[in-house]
C-alpha atoms as a PDB file:
ATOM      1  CA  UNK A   1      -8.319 -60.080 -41.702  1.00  0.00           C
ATOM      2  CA  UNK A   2      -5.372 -57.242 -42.365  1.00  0.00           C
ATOM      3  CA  UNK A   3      -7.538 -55.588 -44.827  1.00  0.00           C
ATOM      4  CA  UNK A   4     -10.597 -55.505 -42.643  1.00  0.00           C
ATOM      5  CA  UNK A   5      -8.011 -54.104 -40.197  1.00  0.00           C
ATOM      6  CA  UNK A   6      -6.875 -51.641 -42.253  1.00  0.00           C
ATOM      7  CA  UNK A   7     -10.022 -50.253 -43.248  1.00  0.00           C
ATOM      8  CA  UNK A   8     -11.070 -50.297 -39.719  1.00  0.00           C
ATOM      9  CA  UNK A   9      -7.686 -48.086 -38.544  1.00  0.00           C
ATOM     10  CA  UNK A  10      -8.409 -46.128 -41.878  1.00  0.00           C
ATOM     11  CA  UNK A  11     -12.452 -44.826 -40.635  1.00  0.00           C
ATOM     12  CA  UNK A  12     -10.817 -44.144 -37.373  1.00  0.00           C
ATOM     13  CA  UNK A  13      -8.517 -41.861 -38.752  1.00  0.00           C
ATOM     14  CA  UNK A  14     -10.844 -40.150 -40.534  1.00  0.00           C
ATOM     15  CA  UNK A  15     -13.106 -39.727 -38.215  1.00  0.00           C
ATOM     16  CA  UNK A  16     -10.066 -38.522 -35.860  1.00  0.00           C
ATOM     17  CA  UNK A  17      -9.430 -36.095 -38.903  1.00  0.00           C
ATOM     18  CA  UNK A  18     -12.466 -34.947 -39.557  1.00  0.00           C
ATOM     19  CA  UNK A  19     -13.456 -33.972 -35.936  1.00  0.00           C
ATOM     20  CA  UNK A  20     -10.190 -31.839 -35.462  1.00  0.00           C
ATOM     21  CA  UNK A  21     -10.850 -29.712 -38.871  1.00  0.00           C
ATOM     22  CA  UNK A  22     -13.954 -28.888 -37.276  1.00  0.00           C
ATOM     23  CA  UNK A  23     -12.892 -27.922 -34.230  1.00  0.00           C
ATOM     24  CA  UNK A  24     -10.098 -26.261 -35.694  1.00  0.00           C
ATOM     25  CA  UNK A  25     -11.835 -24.242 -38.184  1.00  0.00           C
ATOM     26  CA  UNK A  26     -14.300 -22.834 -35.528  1.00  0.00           C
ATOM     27  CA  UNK A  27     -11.509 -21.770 -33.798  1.00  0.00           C
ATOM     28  CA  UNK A  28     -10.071 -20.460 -36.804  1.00  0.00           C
ATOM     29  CA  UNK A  29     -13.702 -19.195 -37.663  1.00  0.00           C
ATOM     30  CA  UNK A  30     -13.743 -17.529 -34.601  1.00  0.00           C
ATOM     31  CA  UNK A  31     -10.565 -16.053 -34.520  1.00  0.00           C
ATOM     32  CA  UNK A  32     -11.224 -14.455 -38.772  1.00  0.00           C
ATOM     33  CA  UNK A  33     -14.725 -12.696 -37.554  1.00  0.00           C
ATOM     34  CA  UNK A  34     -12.637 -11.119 -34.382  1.00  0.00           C
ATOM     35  CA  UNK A  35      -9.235  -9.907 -36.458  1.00  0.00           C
ATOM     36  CA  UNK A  36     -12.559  -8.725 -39.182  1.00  0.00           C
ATOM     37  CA  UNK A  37     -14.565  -6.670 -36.389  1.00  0.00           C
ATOM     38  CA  UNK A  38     -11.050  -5.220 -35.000  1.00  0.00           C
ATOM     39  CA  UNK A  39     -10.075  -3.927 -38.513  1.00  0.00           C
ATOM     40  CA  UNK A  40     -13.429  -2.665 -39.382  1.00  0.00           C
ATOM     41  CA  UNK A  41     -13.607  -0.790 -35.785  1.00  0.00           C
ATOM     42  CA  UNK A  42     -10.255   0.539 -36.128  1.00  0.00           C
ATOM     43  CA  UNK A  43     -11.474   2.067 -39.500  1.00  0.00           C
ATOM     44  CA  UNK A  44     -14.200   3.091 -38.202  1.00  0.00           C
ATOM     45  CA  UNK A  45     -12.329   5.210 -35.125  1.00  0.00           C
ATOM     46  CA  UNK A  46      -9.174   5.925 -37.306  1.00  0.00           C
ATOM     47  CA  UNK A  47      -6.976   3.678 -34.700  1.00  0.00           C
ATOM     48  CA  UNK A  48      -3.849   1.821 -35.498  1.00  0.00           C
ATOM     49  CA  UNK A  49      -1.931  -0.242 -34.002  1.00  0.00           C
ATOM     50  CA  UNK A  50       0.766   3.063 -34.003  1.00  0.00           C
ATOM     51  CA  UNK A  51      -1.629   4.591 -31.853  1.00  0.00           C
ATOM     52  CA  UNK A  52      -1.958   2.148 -28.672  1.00  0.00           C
ATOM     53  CA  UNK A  53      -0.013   3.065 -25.964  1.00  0.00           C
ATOM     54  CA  UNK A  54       3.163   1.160 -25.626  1.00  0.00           C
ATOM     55  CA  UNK A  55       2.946  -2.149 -23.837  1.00  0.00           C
ATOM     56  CA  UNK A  56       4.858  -1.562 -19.974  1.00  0.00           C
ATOM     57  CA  UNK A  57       2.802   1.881 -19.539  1.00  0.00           C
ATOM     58  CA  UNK A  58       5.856   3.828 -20.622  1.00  0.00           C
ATOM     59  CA  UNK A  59       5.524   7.518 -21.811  1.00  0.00           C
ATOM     60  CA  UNK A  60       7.312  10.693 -22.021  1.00  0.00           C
ATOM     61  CA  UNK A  61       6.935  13.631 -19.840  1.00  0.00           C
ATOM     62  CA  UNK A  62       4.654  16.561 -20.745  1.00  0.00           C
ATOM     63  CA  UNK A  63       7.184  19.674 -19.329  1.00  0.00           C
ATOM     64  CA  UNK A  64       5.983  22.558 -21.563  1.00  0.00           C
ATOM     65  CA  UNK A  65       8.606  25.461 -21.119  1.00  0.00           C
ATOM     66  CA  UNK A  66       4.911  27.558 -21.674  1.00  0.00           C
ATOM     67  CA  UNK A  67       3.724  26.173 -18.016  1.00  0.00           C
ATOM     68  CA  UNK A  68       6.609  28.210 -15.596  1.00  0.00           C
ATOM     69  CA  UNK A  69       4.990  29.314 -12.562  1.00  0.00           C
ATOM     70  CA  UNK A  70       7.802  31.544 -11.982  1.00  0.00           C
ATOM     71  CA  UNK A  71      10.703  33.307 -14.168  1.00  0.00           C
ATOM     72  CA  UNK A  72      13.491  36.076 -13.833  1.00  0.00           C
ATOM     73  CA  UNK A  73      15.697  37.385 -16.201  1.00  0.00           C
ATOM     74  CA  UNK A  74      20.036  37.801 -15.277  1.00  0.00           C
ATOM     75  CA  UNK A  75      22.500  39.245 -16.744  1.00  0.00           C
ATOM     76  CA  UNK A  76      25.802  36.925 -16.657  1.00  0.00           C
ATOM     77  CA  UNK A  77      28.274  38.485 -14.627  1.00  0.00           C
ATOM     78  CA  UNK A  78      31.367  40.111 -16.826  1.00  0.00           C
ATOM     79  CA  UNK A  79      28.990  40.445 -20.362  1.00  0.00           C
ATOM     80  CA  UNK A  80      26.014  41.857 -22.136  1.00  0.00           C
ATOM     81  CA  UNK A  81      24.406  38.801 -22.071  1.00  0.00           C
ATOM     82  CA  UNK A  82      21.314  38.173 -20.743  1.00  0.00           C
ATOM     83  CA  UNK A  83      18.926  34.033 -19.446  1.00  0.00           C
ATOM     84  CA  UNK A  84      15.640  34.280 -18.570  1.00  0.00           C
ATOM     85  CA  UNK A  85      15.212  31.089 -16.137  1.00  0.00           C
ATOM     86  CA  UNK A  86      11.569  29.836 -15.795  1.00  0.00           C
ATOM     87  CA  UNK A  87      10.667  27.572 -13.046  1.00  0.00           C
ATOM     88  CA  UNK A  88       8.284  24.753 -12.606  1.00  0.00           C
ATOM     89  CA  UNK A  89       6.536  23.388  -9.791  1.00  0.00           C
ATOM     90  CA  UNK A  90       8.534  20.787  -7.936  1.00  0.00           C
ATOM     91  CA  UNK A  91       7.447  16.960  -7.852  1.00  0.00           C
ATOM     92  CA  UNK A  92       7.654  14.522  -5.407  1.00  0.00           C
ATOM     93  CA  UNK A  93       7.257  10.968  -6.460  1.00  0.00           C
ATOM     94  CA  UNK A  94       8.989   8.230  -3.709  1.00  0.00           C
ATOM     95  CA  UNK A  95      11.472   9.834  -2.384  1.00  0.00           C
ATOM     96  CA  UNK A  96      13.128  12.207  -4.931  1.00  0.00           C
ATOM     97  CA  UNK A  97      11.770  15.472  -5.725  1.00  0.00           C
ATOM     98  CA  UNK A  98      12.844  16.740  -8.955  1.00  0.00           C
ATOM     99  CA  UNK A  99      13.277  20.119 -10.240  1.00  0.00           C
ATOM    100  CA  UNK A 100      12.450  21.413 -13.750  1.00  0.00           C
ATOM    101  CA  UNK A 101      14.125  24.613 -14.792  1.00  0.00           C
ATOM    102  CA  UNK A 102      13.872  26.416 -18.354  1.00  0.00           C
ATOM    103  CA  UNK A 103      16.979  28.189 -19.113  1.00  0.00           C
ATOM    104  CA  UNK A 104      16.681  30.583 -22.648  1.00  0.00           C
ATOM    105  CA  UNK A 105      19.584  32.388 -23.779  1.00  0.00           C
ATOM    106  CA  UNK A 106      19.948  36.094 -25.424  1.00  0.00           C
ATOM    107  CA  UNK A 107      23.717  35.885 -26.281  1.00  0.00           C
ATOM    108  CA  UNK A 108      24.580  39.011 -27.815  1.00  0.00           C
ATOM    109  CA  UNK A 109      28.198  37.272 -27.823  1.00  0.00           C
ATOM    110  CA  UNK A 110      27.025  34.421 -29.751  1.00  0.00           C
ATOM    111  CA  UNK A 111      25.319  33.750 -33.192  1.00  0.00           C
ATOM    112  CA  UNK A 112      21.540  33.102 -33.167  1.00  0.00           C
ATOM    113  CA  UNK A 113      22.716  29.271 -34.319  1.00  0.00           C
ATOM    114  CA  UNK A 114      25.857  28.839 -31.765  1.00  0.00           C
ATOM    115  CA  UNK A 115      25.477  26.115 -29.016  1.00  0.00           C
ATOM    116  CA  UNK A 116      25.180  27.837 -25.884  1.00  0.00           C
ATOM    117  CA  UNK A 117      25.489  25.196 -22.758  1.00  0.00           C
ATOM    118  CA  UNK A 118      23.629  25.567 -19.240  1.00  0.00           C
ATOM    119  CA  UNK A 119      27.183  25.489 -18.074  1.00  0.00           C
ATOM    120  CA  UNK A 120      27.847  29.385 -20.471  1.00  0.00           C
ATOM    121  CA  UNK A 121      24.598  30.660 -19.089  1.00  0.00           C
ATOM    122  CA  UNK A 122      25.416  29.884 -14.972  1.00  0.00           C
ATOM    123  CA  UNK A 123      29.210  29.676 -14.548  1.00  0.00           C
ATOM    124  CA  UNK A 124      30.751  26.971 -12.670  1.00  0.00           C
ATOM    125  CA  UNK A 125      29.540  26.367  -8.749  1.00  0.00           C
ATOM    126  CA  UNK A 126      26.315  26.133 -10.022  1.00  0.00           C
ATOM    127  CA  UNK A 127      23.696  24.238  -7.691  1.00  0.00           C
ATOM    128  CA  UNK A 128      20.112  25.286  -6.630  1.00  0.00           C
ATOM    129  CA  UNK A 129      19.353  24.693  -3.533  1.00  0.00           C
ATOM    130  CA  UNK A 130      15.790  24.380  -1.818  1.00  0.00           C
ATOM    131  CA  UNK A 131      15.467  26.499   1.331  1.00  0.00           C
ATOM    132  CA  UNK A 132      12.444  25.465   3.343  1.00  0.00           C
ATOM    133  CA  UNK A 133      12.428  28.597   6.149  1.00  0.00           C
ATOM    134  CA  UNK A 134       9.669  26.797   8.191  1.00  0.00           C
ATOM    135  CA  UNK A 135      11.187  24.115   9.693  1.00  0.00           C
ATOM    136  CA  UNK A 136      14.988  25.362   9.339  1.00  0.00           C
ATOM    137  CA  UNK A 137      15.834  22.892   6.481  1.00  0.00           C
ATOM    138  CA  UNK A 138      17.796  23.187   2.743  1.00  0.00           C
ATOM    139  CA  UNK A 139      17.744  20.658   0.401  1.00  0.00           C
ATOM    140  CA  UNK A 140      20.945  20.424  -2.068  1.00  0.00           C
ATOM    141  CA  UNK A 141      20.998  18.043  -5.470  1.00  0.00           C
ATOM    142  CA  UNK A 142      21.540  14.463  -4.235  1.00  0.00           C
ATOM    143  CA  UNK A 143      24.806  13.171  -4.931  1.00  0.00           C
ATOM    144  CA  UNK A 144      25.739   9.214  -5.283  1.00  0.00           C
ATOM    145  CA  UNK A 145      29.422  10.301  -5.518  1.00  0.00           C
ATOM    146  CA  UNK A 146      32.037  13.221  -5.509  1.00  0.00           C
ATOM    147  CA  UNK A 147      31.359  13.076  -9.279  1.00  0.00           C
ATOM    148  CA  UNK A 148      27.486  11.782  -9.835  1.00  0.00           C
ATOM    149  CA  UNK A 149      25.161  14.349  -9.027  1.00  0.00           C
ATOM    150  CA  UNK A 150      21.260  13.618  -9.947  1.00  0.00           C
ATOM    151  CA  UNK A 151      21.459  16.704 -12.174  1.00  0.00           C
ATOM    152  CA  UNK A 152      21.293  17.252 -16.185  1.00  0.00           C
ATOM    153  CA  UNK A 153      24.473  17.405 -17.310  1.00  0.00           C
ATOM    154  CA  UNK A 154      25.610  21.296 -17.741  1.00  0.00           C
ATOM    155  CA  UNK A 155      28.119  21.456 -20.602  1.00  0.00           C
ATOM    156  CA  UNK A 156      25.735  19.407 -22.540  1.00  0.00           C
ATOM    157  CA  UNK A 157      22.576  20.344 -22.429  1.00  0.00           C
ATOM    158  CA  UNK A 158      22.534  22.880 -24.662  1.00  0.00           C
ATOM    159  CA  UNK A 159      20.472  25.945 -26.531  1.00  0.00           C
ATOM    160  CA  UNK A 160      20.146  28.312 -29.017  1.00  0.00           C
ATOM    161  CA  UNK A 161      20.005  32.054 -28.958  1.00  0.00           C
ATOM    162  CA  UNK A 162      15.702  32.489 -27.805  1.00  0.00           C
ATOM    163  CA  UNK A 163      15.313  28.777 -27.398  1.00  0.00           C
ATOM    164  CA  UNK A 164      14.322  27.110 -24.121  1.00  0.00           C
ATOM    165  CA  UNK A 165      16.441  24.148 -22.884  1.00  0.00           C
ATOM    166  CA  UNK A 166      15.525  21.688 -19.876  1.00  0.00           C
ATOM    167  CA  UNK A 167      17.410  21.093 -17.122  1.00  0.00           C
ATOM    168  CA  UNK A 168      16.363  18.830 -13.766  1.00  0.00           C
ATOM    169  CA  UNK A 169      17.819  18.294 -10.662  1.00  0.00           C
ATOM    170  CA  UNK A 170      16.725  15.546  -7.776  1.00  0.00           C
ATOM    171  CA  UNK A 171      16.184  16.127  -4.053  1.00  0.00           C
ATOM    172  CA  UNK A 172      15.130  14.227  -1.376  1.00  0.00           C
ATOM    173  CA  UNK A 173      11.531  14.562  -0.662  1.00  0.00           C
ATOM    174  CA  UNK A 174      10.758  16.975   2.183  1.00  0.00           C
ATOM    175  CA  UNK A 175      10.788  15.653   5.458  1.00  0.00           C
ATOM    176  CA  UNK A 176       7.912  17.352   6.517  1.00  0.00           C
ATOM    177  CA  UNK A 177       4.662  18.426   5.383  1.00  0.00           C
ATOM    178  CA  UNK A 178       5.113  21.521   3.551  1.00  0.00           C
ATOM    179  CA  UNK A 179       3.254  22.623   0.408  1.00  0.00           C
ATOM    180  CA  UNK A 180       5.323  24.905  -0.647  1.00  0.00           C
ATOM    181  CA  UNK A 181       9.597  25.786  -0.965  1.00  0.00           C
ATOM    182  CA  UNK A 182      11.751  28.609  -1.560  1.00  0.00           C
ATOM    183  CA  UNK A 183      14.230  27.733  -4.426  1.00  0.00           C
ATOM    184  CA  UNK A 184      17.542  29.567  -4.888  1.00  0.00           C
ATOM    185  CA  UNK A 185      19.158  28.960  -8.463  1.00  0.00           C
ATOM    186  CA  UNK A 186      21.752  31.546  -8.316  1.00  0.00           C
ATOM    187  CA  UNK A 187      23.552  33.274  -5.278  1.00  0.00           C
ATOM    188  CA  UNK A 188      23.270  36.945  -7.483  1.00  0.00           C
ATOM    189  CA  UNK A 189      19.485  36.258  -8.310  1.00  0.00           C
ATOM    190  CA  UNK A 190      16.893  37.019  -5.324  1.00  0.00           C
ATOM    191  CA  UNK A 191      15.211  33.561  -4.938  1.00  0.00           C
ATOM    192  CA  UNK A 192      11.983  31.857  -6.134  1.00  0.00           C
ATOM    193  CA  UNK A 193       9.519  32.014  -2.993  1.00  0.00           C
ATOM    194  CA  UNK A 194       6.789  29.634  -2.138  1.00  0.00           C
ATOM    195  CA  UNK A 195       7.015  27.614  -4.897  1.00  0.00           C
ATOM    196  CA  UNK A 196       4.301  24.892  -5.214  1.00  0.00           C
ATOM    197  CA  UNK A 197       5.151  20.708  -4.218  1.00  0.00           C
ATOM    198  CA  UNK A 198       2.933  18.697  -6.535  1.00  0.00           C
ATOM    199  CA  UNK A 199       2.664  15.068  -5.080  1.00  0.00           C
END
């Protein structure tokens, strides 16, 4: 009786066992031929896995210092020294519009491999301002605090004699519908008129 048990619990078992290997190796099956047609398409197209974008949609910001729609050259006050500042369009995205600014030193003062800060190049008091004539309205940097501005931070962000360096600033989007603003970097430079909004 217990051995005509046992060999009745044993053929169940197998057939238990044999009908999950089968399941599991077309699974398995399936899941080899699909890892074999990615590789062989990504040799095919050259693609890696280095290559997908990263997962979240996160990216960097294409600012080429090539793509100024405006630029001026100063002399800093007191020196022989000259920046060229090139300007970008503004952006609004939300409620911030953000300001991109290319400063470039020619230090005469400095060597061609010194560190030469946005701070060097502008002085202290520095703070664009947008001027938007049309509806009577400037815009200065937004400020969380007396000491957080929504700025780049001027002593260091830094450059090289000939070398462009970034800085940014944040505004509040314009209240009204305007496509264009004048932007005024420096008090002793004439401003930057009708300077595109890109939304």
């Amino acid at each position: 009786m217990r051995t005509a048990r046992r060999t009745g619990l044993l053929g169940a078992g197998i057939l238990v066992a044999a009908s999950l290997a089968a399941c599991s190796s077309g699974e398995n099956g399936t899941a080899a031929a699909s890892g074999t047609d990615d590789a062989a398409e990504s040799a095919e197209t050259g693609a890696t896995d280095s290559d997908t974008a990263p997962a979240g949609g996160a990216g960097v910001a294409g600012i080429d210092p090539a793509d100024v729609v405006a630029e001026q050259t100063y002399t800093v006050p007191g020196s022989q020294d000259t920046v060229t500042v090139g300007l970008h369009s503004l952006v609004v995205d939300g409620q911030v519009m953000t300001l991109n600014l290319y400063f470039t030193p020619e230090f005469s003062s400095a060597s061609d491999d010194a560190a030469i800060s946005v701070f060097d190049m502008v002085g202290s008091g520095f703070g664009p301002t947008l001027v938007d004539r049309a509806n009577l309205k400037e815009y200065t940097i937004l400020s969380e605090n007396i000491t957080t501005d929504w700025e780049a931070d001027q002593v260091y962000t830094e450059a090289t004699n000939g070398e462009p360096v970034l800085w940014w600033a944040g505004f509040a989007a314009p209240q009204d519908d305007i496509d264009t603003i004048d932007v005024r970097v420096l008090d002793e430079l004439p401003e930057f008129t009708d300077v595109p909004i890109v939304r």
